[in-house]
N, C-alpha and C. Protein backbone atom coordinates (compact mmCIF):
# COMPACT_ATOMS: atom_id res chain seq x y z
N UNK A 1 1.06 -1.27 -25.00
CA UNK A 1 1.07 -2.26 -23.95
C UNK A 1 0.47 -3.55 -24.50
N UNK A 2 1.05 -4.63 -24.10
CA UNK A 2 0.60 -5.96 -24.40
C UNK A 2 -0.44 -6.52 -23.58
N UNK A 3 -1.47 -7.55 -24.03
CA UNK A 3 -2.58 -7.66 -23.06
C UNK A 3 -2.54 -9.37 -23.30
N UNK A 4 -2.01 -10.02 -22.60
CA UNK A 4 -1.74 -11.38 -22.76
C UNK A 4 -2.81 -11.90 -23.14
N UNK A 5 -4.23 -11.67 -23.35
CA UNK A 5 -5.50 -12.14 -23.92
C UNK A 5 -5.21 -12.22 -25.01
N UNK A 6 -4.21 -11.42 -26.06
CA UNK A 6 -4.31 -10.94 -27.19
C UNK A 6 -3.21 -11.86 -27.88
N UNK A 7 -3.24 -12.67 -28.78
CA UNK A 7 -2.00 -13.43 -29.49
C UNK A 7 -0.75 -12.11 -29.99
N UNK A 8 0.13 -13.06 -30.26
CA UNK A 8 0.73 -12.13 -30.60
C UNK A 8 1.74 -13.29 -31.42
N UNK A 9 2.12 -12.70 -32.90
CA UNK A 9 2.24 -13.18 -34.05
C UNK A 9 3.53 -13.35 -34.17
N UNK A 10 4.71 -14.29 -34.67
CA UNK A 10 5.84 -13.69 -35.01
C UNK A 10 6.32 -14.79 -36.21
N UNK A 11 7.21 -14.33 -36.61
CA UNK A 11 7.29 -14.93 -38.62
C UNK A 11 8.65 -16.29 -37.99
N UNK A 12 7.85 -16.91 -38.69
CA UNK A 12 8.93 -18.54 -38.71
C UNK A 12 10.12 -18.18 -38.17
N UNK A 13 11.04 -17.83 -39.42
CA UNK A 13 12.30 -17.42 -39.37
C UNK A 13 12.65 -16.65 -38.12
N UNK A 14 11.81 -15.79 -37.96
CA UNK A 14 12.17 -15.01 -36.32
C UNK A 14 12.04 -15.83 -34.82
N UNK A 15 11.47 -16.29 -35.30
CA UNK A 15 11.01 -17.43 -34.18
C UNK A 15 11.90 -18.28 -34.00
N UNK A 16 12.51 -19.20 -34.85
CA UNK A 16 13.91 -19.58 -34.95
C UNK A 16 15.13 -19.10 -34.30
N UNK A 17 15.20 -17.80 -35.31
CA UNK A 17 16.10 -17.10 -34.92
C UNK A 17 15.78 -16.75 -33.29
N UNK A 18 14.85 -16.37 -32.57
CA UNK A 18 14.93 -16.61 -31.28
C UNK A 18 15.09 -17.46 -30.54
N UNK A 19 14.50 -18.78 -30.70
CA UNK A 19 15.05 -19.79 -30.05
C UNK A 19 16.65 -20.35 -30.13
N UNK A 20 17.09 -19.77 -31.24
CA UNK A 20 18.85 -19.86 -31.90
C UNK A 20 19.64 -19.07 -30.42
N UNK A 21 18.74 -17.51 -30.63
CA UNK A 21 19.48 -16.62 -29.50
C UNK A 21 19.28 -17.29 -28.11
N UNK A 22 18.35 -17.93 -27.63
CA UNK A 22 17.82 -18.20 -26.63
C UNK A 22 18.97 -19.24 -25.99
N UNK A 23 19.41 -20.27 -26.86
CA UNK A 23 19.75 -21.38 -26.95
C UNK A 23 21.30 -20.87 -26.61
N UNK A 24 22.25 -19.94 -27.34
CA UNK A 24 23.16 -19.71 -26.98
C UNK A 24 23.49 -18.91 -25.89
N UNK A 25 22.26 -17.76 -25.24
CA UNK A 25 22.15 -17.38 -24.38
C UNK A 25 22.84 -18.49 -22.72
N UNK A 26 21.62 -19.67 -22.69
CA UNK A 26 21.69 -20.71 -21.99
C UNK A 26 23.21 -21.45 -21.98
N UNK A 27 23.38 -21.97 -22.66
CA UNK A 27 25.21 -21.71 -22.89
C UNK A 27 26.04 -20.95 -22.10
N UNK A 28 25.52 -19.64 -22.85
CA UNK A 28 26.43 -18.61 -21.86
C UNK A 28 26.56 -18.99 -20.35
N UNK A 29 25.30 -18.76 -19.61
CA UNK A 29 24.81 -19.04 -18.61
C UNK A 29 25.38 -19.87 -17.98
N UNK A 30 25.54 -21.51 -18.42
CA UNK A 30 25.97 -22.18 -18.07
C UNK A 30 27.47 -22.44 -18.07
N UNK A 31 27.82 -21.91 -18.58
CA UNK A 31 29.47 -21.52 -18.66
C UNK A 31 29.76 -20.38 -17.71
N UNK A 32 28.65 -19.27 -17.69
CA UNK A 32 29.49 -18.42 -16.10
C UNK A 32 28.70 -19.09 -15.02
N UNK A 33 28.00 -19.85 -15.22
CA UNK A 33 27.61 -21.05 -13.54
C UNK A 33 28.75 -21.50 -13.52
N UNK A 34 29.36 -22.37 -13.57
CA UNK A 34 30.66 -23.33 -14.27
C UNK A 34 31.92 -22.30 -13.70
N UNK A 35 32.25 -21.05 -14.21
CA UNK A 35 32.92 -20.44 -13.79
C UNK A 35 33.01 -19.87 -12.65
N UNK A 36 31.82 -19.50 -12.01
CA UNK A 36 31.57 -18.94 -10.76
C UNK A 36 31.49 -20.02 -9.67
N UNK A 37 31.62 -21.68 -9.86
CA UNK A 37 31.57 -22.56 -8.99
C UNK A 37 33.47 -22.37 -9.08
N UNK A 38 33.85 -22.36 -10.16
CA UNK A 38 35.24 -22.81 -10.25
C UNK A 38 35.63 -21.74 -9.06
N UNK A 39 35.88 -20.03 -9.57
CA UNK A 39 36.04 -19.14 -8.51
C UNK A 39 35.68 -19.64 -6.77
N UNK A 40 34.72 -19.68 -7.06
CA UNK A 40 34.38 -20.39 -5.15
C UNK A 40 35.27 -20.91 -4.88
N UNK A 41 35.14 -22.60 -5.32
CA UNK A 41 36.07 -22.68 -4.97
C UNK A 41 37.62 -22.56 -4.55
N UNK A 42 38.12 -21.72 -5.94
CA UNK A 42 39.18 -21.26 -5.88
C UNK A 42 39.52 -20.26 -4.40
N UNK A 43 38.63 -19.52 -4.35
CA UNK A 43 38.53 -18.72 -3.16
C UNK A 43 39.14 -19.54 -1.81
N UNK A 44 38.36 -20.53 -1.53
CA UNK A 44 38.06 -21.26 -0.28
C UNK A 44 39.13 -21.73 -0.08
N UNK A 45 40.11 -22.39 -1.21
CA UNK A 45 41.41 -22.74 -1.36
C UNK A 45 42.54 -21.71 -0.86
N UNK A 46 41.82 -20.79 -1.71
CA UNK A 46 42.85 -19.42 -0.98
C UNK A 46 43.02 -18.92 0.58
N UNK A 47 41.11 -19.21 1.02
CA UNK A 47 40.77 -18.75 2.56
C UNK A 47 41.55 -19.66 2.98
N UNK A 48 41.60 -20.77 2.88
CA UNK A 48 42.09 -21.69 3.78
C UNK A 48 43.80 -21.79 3.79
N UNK A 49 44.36 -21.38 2.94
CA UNK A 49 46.03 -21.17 2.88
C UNK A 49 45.98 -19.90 3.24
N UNK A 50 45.17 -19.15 3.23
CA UNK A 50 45.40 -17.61 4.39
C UNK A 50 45.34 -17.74 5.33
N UNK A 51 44.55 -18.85 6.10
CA UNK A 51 44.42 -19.46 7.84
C UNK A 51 45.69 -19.88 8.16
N UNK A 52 45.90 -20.28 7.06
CA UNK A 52 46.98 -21.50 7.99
C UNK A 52 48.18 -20.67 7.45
N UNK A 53 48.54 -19.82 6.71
CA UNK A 53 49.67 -18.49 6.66
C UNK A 53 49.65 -18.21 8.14
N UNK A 54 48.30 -17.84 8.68
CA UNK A 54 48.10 -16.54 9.80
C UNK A 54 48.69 -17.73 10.85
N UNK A 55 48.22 -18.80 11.15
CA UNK A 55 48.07 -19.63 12.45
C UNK A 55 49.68 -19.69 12.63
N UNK A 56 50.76 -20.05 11.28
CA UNK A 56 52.05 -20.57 12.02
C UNK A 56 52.84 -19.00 11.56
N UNK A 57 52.34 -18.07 11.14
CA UNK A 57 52.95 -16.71 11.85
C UNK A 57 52.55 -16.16 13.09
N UNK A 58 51.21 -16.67 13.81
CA UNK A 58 50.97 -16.70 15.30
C UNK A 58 52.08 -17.46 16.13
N UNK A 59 52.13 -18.65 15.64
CA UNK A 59 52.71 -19.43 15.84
C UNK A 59 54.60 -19.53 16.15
N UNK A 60 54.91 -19.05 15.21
CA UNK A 60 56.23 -18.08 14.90
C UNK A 60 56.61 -17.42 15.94
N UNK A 61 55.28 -15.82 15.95
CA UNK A 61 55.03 -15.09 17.19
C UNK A 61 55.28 -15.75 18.43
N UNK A 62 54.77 -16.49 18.77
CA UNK A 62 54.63 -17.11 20.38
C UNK A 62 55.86 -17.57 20.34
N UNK A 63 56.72 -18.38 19.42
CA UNK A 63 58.21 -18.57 19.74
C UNK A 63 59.13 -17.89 19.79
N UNK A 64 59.01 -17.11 18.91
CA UNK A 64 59.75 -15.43 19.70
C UNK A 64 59.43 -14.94 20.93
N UNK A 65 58.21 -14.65 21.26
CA UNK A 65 58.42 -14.19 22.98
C UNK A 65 58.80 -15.00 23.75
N UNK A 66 58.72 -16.27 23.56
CA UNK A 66 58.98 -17.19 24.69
C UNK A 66 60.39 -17.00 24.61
N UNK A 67 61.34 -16.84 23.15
CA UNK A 67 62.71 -16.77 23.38
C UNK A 67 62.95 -15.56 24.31
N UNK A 68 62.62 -14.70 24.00
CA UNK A 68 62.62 -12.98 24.24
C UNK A 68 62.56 -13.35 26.25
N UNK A 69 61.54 -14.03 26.31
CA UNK A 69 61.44 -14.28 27.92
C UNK A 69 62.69 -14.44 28.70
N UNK A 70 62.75 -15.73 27.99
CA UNK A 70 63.83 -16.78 28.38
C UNK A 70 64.98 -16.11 28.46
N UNK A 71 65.54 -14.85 27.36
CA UNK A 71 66.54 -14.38 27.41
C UNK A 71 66.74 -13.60 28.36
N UNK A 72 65.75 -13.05 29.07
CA UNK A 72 65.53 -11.74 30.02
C UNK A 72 65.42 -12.11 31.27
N UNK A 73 65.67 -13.77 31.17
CA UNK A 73 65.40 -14.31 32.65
C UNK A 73 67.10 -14.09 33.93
């Protein structure tokens, strides 16, 4: 177990080399932020052409019964 009182040592080169990993890590990161805004939105684009699919096949609907009425009158 580590006791944060206690230093703890690590060799140049590794140290580097972690901040190297660290660095491309953050990258990553920021590229699936980036991607996961893109998706959203993409989504919302989609929700919203699924509304308006549903509203003028409601829409559709209601002009068929009204024919359907009309015919039966």
């Amino acid at each position: 177990m580590i006791n944060e009182s206690n230093p703890v040592f690590v060799k140049i080169d590794k140290y580097k080399e972690i901040l190297e990993i660290i660095g491309v890590i953050e990258k990553k990161m920021d590229g699936a932020r980036d991607l996961l805004a893109d998706i959203e939105e993409l989504k919302q684009r989609e929700d919203e052409e699924l509304a308006s699919w549903h509203g003028s096949l409601e829409e559709i609907n209601h002009k068929l019964d009204v024919i359907k009425d009309e015919l039966h009158e």
